[in-house]
N, C-alpha and C. Protein backbone atom coordinates (compact mmCIF):
# COMPACT_ATOMS: atom_id res chain seq x y z
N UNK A 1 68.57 -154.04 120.43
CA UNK A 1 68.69 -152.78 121.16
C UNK A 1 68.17 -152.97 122.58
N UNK A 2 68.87 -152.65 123.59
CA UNK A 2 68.45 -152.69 125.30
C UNK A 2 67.13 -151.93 125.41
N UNK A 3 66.65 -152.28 125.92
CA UNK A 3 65.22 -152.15 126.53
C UNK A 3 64.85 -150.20 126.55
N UNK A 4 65.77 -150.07 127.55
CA UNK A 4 66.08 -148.66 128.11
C UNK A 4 65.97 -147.71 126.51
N UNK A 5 67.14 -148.40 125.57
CA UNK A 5 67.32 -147.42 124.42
C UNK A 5 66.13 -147.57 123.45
N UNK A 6 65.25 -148.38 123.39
CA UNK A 6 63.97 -148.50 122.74
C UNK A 6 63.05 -147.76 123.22
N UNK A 7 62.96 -147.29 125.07
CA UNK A 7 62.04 -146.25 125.42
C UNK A 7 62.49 -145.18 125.02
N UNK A 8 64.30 -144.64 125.20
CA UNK A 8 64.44 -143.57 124.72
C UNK A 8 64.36 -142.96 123.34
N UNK A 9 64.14 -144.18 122.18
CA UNK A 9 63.86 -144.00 120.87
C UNK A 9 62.14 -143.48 120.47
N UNK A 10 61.54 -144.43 121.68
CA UNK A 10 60.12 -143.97 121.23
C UNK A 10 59.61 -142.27 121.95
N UNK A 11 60.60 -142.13 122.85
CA UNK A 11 60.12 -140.84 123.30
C UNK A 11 60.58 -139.92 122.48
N UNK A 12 62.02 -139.79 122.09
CA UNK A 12 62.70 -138.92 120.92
C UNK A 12 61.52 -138.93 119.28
N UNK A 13 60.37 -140.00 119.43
CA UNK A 13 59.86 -139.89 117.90
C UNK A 13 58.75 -139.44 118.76
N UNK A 14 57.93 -139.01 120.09
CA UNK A 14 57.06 -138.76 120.46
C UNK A 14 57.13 -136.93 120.66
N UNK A 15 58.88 -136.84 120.89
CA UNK A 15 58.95 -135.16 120.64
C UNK A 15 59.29 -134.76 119.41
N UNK A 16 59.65 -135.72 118.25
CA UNK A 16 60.09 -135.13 116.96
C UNK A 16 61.54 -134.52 116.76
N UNK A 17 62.52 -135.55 118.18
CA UNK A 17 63.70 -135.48 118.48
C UNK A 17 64.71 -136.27 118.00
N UNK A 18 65.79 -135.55 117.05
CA UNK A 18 66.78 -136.66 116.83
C UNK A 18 67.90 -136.31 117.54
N UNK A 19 69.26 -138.05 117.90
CA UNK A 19 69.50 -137.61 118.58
C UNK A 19 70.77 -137.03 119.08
N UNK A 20 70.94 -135.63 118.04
CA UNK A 20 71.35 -134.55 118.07
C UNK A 20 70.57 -133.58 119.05
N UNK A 21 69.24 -133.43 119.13
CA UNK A 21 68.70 -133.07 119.39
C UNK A 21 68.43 -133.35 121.14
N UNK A 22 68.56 -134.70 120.97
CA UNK A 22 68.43 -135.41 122.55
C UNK A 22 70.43 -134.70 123.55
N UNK A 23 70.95 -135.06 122.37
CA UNK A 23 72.86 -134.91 123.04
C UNK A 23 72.56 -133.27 123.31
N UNK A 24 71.72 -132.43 122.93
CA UNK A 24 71.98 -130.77 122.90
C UNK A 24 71.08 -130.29 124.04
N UNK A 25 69.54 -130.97 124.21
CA UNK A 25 68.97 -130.57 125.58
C UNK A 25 69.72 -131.11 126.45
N UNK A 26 70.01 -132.34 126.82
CA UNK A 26 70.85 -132.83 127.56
C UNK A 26 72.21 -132.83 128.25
N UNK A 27 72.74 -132.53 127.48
CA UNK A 27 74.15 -132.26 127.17
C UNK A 27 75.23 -133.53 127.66
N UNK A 28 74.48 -134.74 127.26
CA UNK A 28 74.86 -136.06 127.15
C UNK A 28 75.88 -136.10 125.60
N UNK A 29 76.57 -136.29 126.16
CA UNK A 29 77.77 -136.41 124.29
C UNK A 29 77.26 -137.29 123.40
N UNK A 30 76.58 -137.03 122.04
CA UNK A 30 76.42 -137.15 121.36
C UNK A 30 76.89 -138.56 121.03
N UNK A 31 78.17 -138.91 120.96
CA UNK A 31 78.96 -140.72 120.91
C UNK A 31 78.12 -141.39 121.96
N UNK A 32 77.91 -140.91 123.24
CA UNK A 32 77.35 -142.02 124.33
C UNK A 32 76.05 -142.42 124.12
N UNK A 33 74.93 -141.27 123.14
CA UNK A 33 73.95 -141.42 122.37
C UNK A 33 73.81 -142.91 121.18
N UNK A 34 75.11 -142.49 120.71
CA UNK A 34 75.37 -143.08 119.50
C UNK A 34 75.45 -144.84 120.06
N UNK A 35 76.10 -145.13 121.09
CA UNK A 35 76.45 -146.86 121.67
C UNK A 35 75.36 -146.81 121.96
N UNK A 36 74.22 -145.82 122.27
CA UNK A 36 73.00 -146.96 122.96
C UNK A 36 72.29 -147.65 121.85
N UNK A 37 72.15 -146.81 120.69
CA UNK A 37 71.97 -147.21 119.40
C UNK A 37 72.58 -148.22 118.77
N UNK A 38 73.90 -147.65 118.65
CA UNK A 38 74.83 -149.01 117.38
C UNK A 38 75.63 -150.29 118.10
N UNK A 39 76.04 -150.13 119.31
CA UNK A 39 76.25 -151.00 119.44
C UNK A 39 75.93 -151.62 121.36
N UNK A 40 74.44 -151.37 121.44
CA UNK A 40 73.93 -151.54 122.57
C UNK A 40 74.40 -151.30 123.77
N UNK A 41 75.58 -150.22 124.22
CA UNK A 41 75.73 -149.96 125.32
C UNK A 41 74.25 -149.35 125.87
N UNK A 42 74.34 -149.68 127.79
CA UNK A 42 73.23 -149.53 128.39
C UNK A 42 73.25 -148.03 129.17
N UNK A 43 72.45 -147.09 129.10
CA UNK A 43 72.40 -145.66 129.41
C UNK A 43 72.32 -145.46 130.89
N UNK A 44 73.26 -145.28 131.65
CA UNK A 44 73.09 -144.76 133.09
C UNK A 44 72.53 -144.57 133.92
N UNK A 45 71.77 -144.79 134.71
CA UNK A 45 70.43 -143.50 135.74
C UNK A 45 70.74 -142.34 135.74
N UNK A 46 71.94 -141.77 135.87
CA UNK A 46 72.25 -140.66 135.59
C UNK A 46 71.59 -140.10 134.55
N UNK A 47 72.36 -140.93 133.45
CA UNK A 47 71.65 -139.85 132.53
C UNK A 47 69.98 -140.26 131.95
N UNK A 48 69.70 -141.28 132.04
CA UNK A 48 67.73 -141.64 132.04
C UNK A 48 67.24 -139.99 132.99
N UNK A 49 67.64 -139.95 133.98
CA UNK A 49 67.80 -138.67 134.53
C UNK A 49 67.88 -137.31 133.85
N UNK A 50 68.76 -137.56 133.27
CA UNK A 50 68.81 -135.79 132.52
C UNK A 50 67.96 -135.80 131.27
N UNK A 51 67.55 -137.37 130.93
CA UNK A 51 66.88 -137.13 129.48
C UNK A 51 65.11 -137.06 130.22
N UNK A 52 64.99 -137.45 131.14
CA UNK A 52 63.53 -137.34 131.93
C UNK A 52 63.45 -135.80 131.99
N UNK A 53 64.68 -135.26 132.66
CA UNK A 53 64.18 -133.55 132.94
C UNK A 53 64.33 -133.05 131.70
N UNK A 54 65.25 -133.30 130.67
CA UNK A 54 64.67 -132.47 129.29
C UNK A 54 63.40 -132.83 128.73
N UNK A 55 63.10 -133.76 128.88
CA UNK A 55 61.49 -134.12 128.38
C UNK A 55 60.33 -133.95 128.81
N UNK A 56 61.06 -133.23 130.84
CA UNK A 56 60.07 -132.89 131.23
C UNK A 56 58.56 -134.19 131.49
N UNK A 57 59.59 -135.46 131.83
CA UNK A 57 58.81 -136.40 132.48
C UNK A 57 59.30 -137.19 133.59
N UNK A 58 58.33 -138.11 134.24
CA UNK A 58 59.09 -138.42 135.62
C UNK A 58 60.07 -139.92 134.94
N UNK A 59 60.58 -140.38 136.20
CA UNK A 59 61.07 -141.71 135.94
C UNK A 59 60.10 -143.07 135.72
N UNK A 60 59.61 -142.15 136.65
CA UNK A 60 57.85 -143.48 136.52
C UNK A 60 57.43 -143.68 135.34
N UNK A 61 57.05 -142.42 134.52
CA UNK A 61 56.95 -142.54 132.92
C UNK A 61 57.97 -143.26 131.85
N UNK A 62 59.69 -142.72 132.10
CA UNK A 62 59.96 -143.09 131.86
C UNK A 62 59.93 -145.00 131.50
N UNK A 63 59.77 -145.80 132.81
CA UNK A 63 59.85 -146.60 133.08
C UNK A 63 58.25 -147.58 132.96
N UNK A 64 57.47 -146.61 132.35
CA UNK A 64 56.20 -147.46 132.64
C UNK A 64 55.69 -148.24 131.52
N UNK A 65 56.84 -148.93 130.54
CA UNK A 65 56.52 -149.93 129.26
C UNK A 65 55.85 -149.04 128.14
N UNK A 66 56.20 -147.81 128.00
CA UNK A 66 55.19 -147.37 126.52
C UNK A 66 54.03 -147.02 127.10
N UNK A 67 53.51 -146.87 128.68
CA UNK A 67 52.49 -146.59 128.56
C UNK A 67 52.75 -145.04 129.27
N UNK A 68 52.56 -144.25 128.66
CA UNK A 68 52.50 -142.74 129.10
C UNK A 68 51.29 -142.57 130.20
N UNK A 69 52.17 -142.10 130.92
CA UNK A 69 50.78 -141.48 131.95
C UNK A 69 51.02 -139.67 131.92
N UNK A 70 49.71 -138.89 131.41
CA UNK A 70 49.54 -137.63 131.57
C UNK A 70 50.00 -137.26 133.28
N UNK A 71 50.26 -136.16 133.16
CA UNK A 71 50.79 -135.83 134.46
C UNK A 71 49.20 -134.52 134.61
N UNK A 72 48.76 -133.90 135.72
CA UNK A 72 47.80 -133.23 136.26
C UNK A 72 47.45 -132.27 134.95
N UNK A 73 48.37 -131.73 134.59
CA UNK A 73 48.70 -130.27 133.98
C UNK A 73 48.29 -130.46 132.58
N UNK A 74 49.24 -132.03 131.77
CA UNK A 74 48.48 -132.64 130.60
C UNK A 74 47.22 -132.71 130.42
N UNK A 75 46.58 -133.48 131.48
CA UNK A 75 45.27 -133.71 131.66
C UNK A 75 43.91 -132.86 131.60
N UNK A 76 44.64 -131.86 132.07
CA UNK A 76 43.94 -130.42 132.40
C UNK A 76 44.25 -129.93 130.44
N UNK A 77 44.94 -130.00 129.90
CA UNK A 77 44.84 -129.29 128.57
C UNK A 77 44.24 -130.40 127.97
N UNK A 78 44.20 -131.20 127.89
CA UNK A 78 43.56 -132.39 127.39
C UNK A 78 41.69 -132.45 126.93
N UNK A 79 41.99 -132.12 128.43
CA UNK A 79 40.12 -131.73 129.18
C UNK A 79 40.09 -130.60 128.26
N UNK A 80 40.84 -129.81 128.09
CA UNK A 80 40.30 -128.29 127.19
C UNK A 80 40.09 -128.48 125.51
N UNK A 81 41.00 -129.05 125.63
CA UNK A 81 41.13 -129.70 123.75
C UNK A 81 40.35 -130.38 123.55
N UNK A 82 39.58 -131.22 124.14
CA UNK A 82 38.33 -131.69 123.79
C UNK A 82 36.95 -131.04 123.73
N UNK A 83 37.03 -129.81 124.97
CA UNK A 83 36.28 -129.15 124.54
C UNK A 83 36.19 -127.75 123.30
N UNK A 84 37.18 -127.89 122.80
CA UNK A 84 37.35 -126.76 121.77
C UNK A 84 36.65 -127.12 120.33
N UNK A 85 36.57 -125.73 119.71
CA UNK A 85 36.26 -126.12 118.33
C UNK A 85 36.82 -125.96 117.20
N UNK A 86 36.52 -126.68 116.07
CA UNK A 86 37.67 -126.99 115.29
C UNK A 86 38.53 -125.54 115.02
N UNK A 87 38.14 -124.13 115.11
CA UNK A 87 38.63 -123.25 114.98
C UNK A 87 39.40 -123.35 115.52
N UNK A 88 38.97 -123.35 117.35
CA UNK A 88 39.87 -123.13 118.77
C UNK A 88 40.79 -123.56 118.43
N UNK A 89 40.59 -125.37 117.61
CA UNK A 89 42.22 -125.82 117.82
C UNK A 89 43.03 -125.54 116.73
N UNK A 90 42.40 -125.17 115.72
CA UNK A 90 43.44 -124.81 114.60
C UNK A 90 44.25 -123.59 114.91
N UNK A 91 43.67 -122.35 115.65
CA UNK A 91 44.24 -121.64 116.19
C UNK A 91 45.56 -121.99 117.62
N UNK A 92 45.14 -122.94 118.18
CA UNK A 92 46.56 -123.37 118.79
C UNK A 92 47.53 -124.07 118.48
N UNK A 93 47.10 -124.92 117.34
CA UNK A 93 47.94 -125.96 116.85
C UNK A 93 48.87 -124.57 115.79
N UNK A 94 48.18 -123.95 114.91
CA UNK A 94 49.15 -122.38 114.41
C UNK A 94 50.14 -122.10 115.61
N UNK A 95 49.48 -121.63 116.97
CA UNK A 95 50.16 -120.95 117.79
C UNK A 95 51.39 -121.67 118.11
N UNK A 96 51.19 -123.31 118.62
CA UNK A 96 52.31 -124.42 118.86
C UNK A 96 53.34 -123.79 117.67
N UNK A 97 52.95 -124.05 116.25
CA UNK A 97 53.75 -124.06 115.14
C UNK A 97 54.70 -122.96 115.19
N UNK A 98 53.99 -121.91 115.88
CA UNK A 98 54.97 -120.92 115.72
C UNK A 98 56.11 -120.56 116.65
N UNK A 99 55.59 -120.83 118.26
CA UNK A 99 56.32 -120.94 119.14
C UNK A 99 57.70 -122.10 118.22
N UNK A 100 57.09 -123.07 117.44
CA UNK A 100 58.71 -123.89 117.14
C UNK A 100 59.74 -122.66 116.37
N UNK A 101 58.65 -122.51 115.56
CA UNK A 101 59.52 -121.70 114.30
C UNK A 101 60.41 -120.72 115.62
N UNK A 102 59.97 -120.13 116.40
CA UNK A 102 61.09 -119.07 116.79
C UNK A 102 61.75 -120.32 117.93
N UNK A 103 61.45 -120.92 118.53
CA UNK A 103 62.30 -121.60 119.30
C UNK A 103 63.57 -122.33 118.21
N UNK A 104 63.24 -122.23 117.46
CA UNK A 104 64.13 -122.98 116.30
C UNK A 104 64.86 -122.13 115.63
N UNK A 105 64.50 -120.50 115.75
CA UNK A 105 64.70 -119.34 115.20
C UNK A 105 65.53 -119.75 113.76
């Protein structure tokens, strides 16, 4: 598998994205999904592009070997989640859960 489609595999298991899921934020066709997978076609800038803004990360991330870099905003909830208590977070990790359930309606 090309390099490119191994980052986009580990990010799709880092959002809990399959990729149906990747072809529908994107609106990359589903088959062009499918060659980066089965039979190693290599994914565009273009579209590394549209799968960065559905994921809501830069190219730099994209591109930085598996190593995620938090962006300001991460960091900043990060800093908070460490200071919480086990309540605090069970109460957001519920709240996350539910925001899916209706985003998923």
């Amino acid at each position: 598998m090309d390099k490119a489609a191994n980052r986009i595999q580990t990010l799709l298991d880092l959002k809990g994205w399959s990729h149906y899921e990747l072809s529908k934020q994107t609106g990359i066709v589903i088959n062009t999904i499918y060659d980066w997978f089965k039979i190693g076609a290599v994914p565009t800038l273009h579209n590394i592009v549209k799968i960065c803004e559905a994921m809501n990360i830069t190219l730099e991330q994209f591109f930085c070997d598996g190593e995620y870099r938090y962006t300001n905003e991460e960091n900043e909830i990060l800093k908070d989640w460490f200071s919480m208590t086990d309540l605090e977070k069970s109460t957001i990790m519920n709240l996350i859960e539910t925001f899916k359930i209706l985003k998923n309606g």
